[in-house]
C-alpha atoms as a PDB file:
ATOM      1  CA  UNK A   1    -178.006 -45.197  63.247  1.00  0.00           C
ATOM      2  CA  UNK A   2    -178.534 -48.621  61.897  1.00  0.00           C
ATOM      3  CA  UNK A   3    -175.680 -51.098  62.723  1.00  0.00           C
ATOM      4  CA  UNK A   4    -175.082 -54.527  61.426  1.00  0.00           C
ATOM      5  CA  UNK A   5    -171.512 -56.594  60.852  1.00  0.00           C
ATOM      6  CA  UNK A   6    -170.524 -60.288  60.555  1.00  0.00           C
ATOM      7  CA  UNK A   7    -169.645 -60.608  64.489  1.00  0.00           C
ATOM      8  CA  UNK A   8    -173.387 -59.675  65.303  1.00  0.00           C
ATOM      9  CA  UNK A   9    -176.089 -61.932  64.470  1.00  0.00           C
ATOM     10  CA  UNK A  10    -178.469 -58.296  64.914  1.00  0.00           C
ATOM     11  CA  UNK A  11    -179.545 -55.148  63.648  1.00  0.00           C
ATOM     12  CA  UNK A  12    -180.199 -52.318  65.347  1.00  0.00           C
ATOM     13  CA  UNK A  13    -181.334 -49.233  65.671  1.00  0.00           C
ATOM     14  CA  UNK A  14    -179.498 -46.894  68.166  1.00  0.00           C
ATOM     15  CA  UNK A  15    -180.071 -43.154  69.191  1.00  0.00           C
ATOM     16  CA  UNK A  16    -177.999 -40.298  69.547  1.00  0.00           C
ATOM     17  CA  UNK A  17    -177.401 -41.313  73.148  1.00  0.00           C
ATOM     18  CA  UNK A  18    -176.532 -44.720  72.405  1.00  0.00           C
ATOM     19  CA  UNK A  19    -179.018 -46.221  73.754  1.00  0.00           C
ATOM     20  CA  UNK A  20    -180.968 -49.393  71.459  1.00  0.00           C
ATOM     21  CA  UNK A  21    -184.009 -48.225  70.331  1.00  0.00           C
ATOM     22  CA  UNK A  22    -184.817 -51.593  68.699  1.00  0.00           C
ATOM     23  CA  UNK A  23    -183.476 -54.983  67.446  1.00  0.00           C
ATOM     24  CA  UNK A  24    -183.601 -57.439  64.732  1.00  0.00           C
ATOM     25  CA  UNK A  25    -182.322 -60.875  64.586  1.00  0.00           C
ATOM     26  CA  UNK A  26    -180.682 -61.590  61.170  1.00  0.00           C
ATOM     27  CA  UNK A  27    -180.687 -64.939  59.779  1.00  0.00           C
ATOM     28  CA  UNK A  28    -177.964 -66.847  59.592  1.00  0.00           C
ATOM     29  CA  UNK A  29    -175.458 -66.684  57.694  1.00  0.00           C
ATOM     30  CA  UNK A  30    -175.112 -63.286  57.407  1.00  0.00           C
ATOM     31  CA  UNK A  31    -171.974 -61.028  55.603  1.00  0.00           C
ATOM     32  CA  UNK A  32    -172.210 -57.279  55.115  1.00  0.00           C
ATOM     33  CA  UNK A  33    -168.918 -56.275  53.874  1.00  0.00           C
ATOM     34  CA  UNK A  34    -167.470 -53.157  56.017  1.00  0.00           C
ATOM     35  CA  UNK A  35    -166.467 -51.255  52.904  1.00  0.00           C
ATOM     36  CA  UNK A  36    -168.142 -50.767  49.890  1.00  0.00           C
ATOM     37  CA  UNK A  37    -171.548 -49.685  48.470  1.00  0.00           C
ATOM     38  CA  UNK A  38    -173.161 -52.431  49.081  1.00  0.00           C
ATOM     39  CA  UNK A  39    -176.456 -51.284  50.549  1.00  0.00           C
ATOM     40  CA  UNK A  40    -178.897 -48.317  49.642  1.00  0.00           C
ATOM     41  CA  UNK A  41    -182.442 -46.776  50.366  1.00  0.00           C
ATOM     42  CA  UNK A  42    -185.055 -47.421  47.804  1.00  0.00           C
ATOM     43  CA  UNK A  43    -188.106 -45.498  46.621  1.00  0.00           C
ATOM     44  CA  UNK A  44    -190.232 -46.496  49.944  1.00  0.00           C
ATOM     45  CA  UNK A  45    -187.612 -46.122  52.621  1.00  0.00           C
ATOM     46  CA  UNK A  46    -186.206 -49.740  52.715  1.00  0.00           C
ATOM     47  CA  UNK A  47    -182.516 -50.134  53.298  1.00  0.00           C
ATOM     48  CA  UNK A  48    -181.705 -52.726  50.426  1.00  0.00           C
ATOM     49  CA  UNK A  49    -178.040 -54.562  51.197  1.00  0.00           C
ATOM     50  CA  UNK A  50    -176.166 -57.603  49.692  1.00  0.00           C
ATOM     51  CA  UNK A  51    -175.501 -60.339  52.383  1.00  0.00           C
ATOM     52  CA  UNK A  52    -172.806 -63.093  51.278  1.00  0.00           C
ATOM     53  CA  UNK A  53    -172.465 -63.391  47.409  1.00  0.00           C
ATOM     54  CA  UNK A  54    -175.858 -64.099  45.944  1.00  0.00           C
ATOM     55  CA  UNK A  55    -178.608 -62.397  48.922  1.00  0.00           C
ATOM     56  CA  UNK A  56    -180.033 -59.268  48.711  1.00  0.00           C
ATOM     57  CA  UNK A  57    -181.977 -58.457  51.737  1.00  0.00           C
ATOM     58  CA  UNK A  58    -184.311 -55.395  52.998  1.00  0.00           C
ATOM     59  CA  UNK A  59    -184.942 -53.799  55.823  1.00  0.00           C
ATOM     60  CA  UNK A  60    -188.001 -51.250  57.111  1.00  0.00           C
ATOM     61  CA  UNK A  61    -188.365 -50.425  60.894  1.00  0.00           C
ATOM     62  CA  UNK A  62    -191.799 -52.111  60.463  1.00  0.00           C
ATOM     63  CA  UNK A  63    -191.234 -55.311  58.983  1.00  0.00           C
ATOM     64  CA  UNK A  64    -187.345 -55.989  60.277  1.00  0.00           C
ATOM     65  CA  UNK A  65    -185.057 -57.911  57.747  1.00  0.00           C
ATOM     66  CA  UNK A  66    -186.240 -59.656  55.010  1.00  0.00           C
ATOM     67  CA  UNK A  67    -184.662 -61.590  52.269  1.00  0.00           C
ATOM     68  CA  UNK A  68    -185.342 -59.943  48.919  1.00  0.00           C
ATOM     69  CA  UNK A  69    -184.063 -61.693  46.486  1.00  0.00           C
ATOM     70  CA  UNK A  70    -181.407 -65.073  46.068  1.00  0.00           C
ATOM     71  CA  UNK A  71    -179.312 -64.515  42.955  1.00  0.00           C
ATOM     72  CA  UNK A  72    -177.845 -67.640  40.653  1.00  0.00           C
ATOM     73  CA  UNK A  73    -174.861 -66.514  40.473  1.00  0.00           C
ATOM     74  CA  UNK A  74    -172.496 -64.025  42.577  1.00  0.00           C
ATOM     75  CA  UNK A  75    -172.731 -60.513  43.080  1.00  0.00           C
ATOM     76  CA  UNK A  76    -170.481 -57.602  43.140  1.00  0.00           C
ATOM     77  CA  UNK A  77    -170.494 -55.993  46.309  1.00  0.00           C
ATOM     78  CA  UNK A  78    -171.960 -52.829  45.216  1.00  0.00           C
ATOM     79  CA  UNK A  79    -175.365 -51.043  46.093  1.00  0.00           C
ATOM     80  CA  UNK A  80    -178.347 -52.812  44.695  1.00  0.00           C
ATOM     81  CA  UNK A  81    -181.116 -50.401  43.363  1.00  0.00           C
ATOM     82  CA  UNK A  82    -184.567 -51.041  44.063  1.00  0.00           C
ATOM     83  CA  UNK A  83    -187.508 -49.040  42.905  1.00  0.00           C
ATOM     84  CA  UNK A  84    -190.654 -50.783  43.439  1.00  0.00           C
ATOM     85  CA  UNK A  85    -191.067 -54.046  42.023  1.00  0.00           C
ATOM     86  CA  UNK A  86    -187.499 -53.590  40.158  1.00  0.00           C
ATOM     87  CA  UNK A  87    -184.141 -54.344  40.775  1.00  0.00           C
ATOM     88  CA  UNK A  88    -181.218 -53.522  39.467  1.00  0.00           C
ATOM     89  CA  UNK A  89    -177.728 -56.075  40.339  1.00  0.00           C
ATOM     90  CA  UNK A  90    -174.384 -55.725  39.729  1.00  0.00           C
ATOM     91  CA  UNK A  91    -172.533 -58.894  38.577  1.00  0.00           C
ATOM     92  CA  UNK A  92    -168.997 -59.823  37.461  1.00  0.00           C
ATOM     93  CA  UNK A  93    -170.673 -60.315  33.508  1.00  0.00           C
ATOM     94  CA  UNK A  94    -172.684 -57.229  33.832  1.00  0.00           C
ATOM     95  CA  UNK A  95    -176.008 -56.315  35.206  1.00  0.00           C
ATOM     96  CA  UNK A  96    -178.798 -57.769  36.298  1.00  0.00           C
ATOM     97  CA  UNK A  97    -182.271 -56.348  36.538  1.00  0.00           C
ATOM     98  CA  UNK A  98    -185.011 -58.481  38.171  1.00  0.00           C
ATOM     99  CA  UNK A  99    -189.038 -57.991  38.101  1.00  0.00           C
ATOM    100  CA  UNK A 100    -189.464 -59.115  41.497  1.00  0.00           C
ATOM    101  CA  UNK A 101    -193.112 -59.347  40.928  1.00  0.00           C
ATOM    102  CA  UNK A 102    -192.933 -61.989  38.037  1.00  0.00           C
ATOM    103  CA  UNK A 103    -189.625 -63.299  39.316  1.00  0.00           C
ATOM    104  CA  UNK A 104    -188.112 -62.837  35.143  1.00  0.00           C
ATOM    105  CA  UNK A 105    -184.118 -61.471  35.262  1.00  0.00           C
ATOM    106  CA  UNK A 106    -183.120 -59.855  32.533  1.00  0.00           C
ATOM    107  CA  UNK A 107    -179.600 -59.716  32.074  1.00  0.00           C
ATOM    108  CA  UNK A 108    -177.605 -56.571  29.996  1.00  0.00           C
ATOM    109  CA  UNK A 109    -174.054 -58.563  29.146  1.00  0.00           C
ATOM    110  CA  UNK A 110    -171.480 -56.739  26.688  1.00  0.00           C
ATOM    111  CA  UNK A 111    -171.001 -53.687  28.212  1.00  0.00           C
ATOM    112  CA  UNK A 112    -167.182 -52.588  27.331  1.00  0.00           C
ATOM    113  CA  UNK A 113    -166.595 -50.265  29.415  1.00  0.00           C
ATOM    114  CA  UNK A 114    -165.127 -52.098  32.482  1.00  0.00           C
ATOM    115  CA  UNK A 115    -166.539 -52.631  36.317  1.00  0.00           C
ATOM    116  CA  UNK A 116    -169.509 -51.110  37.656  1.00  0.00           C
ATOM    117  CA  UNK A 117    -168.030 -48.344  40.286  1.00  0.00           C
ATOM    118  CA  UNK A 118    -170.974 -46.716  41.349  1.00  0.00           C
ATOM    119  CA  UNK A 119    -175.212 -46.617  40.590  1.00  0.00           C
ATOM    120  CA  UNK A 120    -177.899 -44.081  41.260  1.00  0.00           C
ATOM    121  CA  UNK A 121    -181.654 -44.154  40.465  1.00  0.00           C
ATOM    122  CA  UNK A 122    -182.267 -41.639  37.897  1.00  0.00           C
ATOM    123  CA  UNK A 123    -185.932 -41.155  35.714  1.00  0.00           C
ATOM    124  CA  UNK A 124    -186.365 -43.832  33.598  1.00  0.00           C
ATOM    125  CA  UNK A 125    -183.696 -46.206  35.138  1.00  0.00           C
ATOM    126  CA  UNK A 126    -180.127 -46.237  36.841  1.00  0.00           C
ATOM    127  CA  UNK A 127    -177.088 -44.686  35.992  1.00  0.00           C
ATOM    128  CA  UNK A 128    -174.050 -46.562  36.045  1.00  0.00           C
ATOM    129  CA  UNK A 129    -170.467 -45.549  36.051  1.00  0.00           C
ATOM    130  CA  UNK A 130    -167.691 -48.192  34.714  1.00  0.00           C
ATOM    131  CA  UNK A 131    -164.291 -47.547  34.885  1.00  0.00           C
ATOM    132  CA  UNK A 132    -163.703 -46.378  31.609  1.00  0.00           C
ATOM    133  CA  UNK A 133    -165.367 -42.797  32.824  1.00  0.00           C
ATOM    134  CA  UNK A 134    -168.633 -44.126  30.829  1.00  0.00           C
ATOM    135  CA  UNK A 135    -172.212 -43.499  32.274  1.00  0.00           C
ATOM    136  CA  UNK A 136    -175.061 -45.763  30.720  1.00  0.00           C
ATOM    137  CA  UNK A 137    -178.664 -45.542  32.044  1.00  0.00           C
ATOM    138  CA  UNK A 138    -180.758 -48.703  32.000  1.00  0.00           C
ATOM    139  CA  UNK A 139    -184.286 -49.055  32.138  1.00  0.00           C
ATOM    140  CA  UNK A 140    -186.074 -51.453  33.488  1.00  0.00           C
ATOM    141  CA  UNK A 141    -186.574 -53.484  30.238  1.00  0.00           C
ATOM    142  CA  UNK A 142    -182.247 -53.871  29.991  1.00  0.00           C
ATOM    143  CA  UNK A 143    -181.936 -51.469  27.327  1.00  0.00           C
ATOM    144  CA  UNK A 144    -179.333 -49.094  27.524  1.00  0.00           C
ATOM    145  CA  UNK A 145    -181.500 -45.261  27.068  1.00  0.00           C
ATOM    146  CA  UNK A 146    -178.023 -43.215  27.363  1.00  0.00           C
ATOM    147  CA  UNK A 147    -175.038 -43.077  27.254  1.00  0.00           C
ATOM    148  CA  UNK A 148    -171.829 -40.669  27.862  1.00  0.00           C
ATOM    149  CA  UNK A 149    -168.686 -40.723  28.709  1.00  0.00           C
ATOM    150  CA  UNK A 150    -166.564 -38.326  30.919  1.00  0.00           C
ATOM    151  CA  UNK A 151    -162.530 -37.400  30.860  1.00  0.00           C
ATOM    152  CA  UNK A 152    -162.445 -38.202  34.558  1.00  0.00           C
ATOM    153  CA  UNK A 153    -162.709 -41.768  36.506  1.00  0.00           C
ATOM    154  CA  UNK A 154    -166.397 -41.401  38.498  1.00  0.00           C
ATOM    155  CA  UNK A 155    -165.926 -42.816  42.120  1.00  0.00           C
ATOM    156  CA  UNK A 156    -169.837 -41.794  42.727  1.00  0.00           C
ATOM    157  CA  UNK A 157    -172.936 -40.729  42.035  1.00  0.00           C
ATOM    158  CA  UNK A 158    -175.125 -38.963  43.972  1.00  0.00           C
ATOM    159  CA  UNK A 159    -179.105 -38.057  43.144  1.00  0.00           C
ATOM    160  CA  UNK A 160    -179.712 -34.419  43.448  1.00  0.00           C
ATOM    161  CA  UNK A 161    -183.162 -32.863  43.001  1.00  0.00           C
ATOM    162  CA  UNK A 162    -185.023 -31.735  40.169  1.00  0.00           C
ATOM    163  CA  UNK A 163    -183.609 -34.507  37.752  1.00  0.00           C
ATOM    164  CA  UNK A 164    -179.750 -33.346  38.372  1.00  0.00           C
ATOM    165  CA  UNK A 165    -177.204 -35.908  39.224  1.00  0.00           C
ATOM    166  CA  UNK A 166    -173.430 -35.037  40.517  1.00  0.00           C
ATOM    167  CA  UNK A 167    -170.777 -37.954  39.361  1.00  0.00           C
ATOM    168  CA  UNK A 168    -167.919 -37.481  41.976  1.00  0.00           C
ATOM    169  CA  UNK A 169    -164.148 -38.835  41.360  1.00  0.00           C
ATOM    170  CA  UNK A 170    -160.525 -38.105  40.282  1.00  0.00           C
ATOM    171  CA  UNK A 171    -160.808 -34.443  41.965  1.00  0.00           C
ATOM    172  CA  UNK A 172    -163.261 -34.007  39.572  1.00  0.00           C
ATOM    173  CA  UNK A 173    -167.813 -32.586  40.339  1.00  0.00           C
ATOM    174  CA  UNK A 174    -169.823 -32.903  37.079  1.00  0.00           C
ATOM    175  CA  UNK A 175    -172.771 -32.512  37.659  1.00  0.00           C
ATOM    176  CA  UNK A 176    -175.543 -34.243  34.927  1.00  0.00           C
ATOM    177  CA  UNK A 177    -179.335 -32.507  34.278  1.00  0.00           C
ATOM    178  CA  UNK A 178    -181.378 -35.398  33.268  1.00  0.00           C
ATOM    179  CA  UNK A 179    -179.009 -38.232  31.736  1.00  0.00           C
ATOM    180  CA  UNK A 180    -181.679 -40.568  31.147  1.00  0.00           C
ATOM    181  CA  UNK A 181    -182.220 -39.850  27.317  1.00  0.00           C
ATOM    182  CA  UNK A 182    -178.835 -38.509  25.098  1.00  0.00           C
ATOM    183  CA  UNK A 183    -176.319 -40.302  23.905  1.00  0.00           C
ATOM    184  CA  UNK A 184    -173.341 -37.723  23.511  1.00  0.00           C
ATOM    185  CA  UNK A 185    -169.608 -37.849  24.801  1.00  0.00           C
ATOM    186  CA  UNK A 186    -168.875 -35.447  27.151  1.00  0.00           C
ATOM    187  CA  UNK A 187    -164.991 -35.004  27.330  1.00  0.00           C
END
């Protein structure tokens, strides 16, 4: 168990027992919000968080916390995605997906269907869910590679295997195979 809050300047990693395994210092300042999505795993076992408004930060039991990446401008408090060299923000305007490797944002503004609620990696990109019940996928270059909507509010996406992902909310399970390349309404 990995725990972290505002009122303790460390990380750490505790057992079943209770007992610290191991410790990080975090730098100062740091805010993790208690609720929310606002942290995930990537693609090579890093837990990637947002700390305060514009920080996104890493951590691997290796290497400890790291900062990732400052933002310009504020972030959402939701889960950043990160799959290799990529990530994927969600701002107030939209969403922002950084090439960490050149250090280039490109930013996908104009999307009309409301707030970000929830993200998952998916082939070819992430899947988002606004509030309108719309799903978009978005590669890595910003372009939206599908789209759909659903009759129910999603609350939450989670990855399943063999390209299948389940969007969770309103009492509702639907459960996607692959929605990385149509662009249909599903109602």
């Amino acid at each position: 168990m990995l725990i972290a809050g505002t009122g303790l300047p460390k990380l750490l990693v505790v057992a079943t027992s209770g007992a610290v395994l191991r410790q990080w210092s975090l730098p100062e300042p740091m805010a993790i919000p208690d609720p929310g999505d606002s942290y995930g795993a990537s693609n090579d076992g890093r837990v990637t968080f947002v700390s305060g408004r514009r920080t996104v930060m890493t951590f691997h039991p290796v290497n400890g916390v790291q900062v990732l990446w400052h933002h310009e401008r504020d972030l959402r408090p939701q889960t950043p995605i990160l799959y290799g060299d990529t990530l994927w923000l969600v701002e107030d305007a939209g969403i922002a997906i950084i090439d960490l490797w050149r250090g280039a944002v490109t930013d996908v503004r104009h999307l009309p269907h409301g707030v970000v609620l929830a993200s998952a990696l998916v082939s070819g990109g992430v899947l988002f869910a606004f509030a309108d019940g719309s799903l978009a996928t978005i590669d890595r270059a910003g372009s939206v590679v599908a789209r759909i909507r659903l009759s129910a509010r999603v609350a939450g996406l989670v990855p399943g295997n063999n390209g299948l992902t389940h969007a969770i909310g309103g009492g509702h399970l639907v459960t996607l195979d692959s929605p990385t390349t149509a662009t249909a309404p599903l109602l």
